[in-house]
Protein backbone atom coordinates (compact mmCIF):
# COMPACT_ATOMS: atom_id res chain seq x y z
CA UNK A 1 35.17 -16.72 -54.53
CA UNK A 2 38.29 -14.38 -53.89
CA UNK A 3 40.88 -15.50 -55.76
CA UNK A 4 43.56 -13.73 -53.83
CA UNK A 5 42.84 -15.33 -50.62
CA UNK A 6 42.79 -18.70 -52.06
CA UNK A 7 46.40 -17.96 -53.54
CA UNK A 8 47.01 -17.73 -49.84
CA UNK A 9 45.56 -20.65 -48.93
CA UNK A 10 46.82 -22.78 -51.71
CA UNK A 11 50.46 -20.64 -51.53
CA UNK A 12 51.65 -19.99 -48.16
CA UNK A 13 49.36 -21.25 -45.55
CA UNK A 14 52.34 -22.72 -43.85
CA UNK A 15 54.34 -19.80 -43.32
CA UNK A 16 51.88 -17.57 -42.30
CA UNK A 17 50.04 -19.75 -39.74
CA UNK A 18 53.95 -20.56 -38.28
CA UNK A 19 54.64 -16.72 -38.17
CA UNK A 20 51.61 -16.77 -36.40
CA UNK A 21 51.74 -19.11 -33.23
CA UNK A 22 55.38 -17.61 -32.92
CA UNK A 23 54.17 -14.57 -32.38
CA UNK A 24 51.85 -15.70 -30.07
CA UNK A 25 54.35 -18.04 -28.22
CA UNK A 26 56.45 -15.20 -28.39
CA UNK A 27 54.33 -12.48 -27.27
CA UNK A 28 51.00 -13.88 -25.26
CA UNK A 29 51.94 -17.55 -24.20
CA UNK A 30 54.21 -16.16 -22.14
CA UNK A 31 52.04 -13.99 -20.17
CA UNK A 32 49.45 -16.76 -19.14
CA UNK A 33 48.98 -20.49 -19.35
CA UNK A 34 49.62 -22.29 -22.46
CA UNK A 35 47.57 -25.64 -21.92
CA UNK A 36 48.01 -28.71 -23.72
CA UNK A 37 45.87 -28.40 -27.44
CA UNK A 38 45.85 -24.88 -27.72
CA UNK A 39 48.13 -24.89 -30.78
CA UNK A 40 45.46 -26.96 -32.40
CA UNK A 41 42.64 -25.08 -31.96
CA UNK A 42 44.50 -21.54 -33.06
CA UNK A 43 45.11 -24.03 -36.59
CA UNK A 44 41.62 -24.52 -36.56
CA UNK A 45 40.67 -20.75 -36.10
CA UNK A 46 43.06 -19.99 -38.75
CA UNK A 47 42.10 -22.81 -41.09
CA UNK A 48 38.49 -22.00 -41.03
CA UNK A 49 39.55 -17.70 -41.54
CA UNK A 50 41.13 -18.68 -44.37
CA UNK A 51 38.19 -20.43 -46.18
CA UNK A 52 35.65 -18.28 -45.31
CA UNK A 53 38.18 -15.19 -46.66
CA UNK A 54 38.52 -17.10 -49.35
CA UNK A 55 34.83 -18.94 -50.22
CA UNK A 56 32.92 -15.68 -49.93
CA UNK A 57 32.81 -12.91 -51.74
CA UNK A 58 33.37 -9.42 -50.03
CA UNK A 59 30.46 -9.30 -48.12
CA UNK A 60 29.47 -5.55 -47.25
CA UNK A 61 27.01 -6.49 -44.48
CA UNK A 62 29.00 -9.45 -43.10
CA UNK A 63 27.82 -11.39 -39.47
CA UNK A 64 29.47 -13.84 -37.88
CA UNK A 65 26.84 -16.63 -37.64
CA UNK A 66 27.63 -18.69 -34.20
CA UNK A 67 26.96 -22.00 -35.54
CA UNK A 68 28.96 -21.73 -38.50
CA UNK A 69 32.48 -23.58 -38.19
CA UNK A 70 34.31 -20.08 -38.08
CA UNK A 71 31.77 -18.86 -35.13
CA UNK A 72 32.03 -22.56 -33.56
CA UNK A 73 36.24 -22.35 -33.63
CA UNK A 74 36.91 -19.09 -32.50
CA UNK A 75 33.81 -19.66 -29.15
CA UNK A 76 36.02 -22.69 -28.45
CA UNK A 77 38.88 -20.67 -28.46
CA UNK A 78 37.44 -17.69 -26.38
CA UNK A 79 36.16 -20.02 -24.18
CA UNK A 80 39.39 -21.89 -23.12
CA UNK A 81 41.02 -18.70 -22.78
CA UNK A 82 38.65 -17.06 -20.74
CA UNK A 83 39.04 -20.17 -18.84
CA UNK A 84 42.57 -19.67 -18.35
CA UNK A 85 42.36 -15.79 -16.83
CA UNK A 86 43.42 -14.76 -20.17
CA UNK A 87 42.39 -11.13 -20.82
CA UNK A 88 39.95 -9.68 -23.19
CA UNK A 89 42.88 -8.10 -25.15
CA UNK A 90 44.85 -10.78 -26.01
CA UNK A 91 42.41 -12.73 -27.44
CA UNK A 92 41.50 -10.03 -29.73
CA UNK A 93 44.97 -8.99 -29.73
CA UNK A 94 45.56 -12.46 -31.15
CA UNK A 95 43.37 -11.79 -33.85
CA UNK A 96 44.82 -8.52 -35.40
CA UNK A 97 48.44 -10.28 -35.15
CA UNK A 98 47.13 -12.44 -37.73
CA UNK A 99 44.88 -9.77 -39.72
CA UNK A 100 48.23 -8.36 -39.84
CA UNK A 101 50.00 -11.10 -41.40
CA UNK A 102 47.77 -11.90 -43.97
CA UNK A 103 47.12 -8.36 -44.74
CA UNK A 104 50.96 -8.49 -45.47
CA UNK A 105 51.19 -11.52 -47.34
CA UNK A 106 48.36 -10.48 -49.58
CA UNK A 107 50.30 -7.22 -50.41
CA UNK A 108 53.24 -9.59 -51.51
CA UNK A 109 50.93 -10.93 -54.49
CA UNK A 110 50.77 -9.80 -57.41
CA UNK A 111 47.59 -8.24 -57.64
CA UNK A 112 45.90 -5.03 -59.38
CA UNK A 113 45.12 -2.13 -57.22
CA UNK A 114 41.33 -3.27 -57.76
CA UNK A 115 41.91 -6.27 -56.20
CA UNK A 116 44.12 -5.55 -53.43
CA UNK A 117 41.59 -2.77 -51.84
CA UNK A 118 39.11 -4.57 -52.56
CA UNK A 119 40.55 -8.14 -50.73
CA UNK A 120 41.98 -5.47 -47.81
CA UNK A 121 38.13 -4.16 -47.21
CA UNK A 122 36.96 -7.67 -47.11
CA UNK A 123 39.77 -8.24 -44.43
CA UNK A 124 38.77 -5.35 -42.55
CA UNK A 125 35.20 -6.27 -42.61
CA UNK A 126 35.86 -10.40 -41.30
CA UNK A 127 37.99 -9.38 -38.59
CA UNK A 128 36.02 -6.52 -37.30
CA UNK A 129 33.05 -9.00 -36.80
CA UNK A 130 35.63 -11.72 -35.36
CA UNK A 131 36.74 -9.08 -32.69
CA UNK A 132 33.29 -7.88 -31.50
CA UNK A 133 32.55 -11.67 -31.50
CA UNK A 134 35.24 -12.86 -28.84
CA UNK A 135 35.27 -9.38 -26.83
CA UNK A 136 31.30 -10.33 -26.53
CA UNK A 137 31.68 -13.89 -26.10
CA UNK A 138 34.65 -13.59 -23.70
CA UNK A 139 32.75 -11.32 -21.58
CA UNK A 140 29.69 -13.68 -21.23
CA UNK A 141 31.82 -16.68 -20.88
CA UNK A 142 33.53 -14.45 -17.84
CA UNK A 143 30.35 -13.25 -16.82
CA UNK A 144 28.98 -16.89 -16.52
CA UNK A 145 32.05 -18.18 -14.38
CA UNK A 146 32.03 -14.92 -11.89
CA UNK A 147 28.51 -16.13 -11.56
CA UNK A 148 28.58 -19.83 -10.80
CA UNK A 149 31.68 -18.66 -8.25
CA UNK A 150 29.61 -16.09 -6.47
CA UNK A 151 26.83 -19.23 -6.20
CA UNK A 152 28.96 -21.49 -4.81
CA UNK A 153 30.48 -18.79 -2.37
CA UNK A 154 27.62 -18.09 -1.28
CA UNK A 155 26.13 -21.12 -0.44
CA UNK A 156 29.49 -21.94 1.46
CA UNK A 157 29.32 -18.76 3.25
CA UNK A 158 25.76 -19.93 4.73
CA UNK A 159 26.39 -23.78 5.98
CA UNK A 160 24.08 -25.23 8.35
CA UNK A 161 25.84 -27.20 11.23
CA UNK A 162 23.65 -30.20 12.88
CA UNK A 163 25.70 -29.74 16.50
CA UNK A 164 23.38 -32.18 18.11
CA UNK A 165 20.56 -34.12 17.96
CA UNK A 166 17.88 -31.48 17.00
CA UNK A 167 20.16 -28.83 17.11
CA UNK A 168 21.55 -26.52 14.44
CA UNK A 169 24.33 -24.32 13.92
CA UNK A 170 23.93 -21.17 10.94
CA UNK A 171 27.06 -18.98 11.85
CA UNK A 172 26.83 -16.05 9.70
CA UNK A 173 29.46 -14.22 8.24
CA UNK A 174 29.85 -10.98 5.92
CA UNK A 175 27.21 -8.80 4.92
CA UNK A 176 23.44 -9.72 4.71
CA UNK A 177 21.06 -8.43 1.60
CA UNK A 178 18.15 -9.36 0.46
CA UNK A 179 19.17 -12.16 -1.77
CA UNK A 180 21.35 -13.99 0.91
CA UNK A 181 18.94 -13.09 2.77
CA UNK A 182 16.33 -15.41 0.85
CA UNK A 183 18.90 -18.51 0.88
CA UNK A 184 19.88 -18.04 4.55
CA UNK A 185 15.99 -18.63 5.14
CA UNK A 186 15.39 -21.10 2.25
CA UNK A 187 18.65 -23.38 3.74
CA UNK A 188 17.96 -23.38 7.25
CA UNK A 189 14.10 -24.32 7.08
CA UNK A 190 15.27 -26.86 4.82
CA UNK A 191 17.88 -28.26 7.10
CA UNK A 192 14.81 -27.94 10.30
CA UNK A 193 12.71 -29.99 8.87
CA UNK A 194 15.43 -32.48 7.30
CA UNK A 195 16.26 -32.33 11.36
CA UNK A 196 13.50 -32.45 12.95
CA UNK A 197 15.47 -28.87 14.88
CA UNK A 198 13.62 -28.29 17.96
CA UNK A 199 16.60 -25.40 18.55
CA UNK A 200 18.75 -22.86 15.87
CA UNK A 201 21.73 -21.30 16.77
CA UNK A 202 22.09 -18.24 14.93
CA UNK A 203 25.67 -17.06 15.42
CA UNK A 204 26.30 -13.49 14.15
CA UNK A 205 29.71 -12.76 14.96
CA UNK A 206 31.01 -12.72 11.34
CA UNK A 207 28.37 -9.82 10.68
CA UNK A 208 30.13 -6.72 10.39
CA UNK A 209 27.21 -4.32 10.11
CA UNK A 210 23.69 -4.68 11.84
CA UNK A 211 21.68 -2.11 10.74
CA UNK A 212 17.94 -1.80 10.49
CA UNK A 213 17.84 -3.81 6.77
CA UNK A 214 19.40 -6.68 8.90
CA UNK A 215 17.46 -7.08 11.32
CA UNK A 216 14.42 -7.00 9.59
CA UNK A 217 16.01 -9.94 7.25
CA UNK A 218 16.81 -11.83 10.86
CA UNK A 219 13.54 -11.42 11.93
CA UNK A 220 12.20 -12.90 8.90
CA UNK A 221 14.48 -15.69 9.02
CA UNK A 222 13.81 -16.38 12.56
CA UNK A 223 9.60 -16.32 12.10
CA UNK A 224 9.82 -18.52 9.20
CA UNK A 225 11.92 -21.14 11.57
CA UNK A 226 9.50 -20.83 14.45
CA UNK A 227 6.70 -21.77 12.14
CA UNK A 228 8.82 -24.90 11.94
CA UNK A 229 8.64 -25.26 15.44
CA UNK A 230 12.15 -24.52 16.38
CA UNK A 231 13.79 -22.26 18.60
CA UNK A 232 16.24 -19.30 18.55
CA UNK A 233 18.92 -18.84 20.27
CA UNK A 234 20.97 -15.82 18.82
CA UNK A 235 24.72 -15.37 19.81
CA UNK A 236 27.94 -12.89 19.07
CA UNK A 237 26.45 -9.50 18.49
CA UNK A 238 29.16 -6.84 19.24
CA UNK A 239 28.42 -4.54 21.94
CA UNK A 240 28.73 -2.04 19.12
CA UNK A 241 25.84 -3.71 17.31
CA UNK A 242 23.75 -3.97 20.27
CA UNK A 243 24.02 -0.47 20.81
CA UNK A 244 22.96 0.18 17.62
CA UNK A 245 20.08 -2.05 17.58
CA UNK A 246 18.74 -0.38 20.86
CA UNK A 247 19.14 2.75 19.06
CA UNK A 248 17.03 2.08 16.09
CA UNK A 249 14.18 0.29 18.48
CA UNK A 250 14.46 -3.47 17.28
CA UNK A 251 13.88 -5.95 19.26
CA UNK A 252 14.04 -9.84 18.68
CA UNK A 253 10.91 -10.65 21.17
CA UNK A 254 11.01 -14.35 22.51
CA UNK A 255 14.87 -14.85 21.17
CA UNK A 256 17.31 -15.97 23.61
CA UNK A 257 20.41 -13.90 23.40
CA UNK A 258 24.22 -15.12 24.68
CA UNK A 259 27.00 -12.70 23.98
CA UNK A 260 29.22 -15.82 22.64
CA UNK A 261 28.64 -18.99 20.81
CA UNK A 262 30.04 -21.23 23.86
CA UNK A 263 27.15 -19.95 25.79
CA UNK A 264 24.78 -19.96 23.40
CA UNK A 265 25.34 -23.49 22.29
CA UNK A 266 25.32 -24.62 26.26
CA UNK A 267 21.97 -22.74 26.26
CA UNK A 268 20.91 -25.30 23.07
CA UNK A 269 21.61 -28.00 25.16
CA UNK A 270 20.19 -27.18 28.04
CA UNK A 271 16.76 -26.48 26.10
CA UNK A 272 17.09 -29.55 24.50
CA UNK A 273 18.15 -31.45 27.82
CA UNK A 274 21.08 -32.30 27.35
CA UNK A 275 24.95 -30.81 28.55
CA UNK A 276 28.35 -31.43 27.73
CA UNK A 277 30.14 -32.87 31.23
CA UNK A 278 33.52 -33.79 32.03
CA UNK A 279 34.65 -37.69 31.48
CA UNK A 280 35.28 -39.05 34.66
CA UNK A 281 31.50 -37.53 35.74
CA UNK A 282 28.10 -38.71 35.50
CA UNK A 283 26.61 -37.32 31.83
CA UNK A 284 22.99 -37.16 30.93
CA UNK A 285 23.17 -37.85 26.98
């Protein structure tokens, strides 16, 4: 037990946790969102500080164990701010402002020289392994969301369109590496055999580079669908990127090409036997 620290927490745990979340109100809050229940939970971080400062002894080789209620408090915490676009600073930030305070207050008790050092070491010690907990949680909580966004992107940046009966739509836009690569494949056989595609329209006028790394991925992408029995009917290459394409020697063999979508999608049609005609005309649907 540490004595001093439960003087604290027996004394004047009411002033220091209000000097606290004014200073934070004062200094943070109003720099980012302050969402509903985030008082709470900085009383519950600083509830469960105070016991374990003042439960345990001055442990020399002190880790923050992430299912204890300290570790549990302070992920909660992290992970709401992170949540928030708070920055990596003033959540730790947040911290020292209250190793601060109750470095202060215990400097206001009357306490040998023995036991101040040796309560301010055991400070130093809990709050160095609370920092390098949320800077290391907050980046893997941040690290986590970047990644579930850059999923989700990514599958909306590779839709597949039914147009038509048996037709498909998979406009393509930004650049093409290997791993969008895989889903652009792994989606559109999916969605020709969910269709029963007997044509693909592969629209590449969002593509701003077509170098030899893309078409090989293309070419993948379009053998795969053929095994499927569906054909391709590429549109919007640049004349830039058909220069360059000639250049390096590639050549999509058996692919119809149409220098716009319009065409290439009347092309679809026509394959499929169908067209688009005006209203007051005969149609063959």
């Amino acid at each position: 037990m540490n004595t001093a620290f439960q003087r604290l927490q027996r004394e004047h745990r009411a002033e220091i946790l209000t000097d606290w979340l004014q200073h934070l109100a004062a200094a943070v809050d109003r720099h980012s969102p302050h969402p509903p229940g985030l008082d709470a939970q900085r009383e519950s971080l600083f509830d469960a500080v105070l016991t374990t400062l003042a439960e345990r002894p001055n442990a020399h080789d002190f880790m923050l164990d992430p299912d204890s209620e300290l570790g549990r408090y302070l992920n909660r915490l992290v992970t709401e701010q992170a949540r928030q676009l708070a920055s990596p600073s003033e959540t730790v930030g947040s911290l020292l402002a209250l190793k601060q305070r109750l470095a202060r207050a215990l400097l206001a008790l009357d306490l040998s020289s023995d036991a101040v050092v040796e309560s301010l070491l055991w400070l130093d010690r809990l709050f160095d392994a609370l920092s390098l907990f949320a800077f290391k949680a907050f980046v893997d909580i941040r690290e986590r969301l970047i990644t579930e966004q850059s999923l989700s992107l990514l599958e909306l940046s590779t839709p597949v369109l039914k147009l038509w009966h048996q037709v498909l739509l998979l406009p393509l836009v930004g650049v093409i590496d290997t791993l969008r690569a895989r889903q652009v494949t792994e989606r559109l056989l999916e969605a020709i055999a969910e269709h029963e595609a007997r044509v693909t329209i592969l629209d590449l006028t969002g593509v701003p580079v077509l170098d030899t790394s893309v078409a090989q991925h293309l070419m993948k992408t379009i053998d795969a669908a053929r095994l499927l029995g569906t054909r391709i009917v590429m549109t919007g290459i640049s004349p830039e990127g058909a220069q360059t394409l000639t250049k390096l020697g590639i050549r999509f063999a058996d692919v119809v090409s149409r220098a716009t979508l319009r065409a290439g999608i009347a092309e679809a049609l026509l394959i499929v036997e169908r067209r688009i005609a005006p209203l007051n005309s005969e149609r063959q649907l």
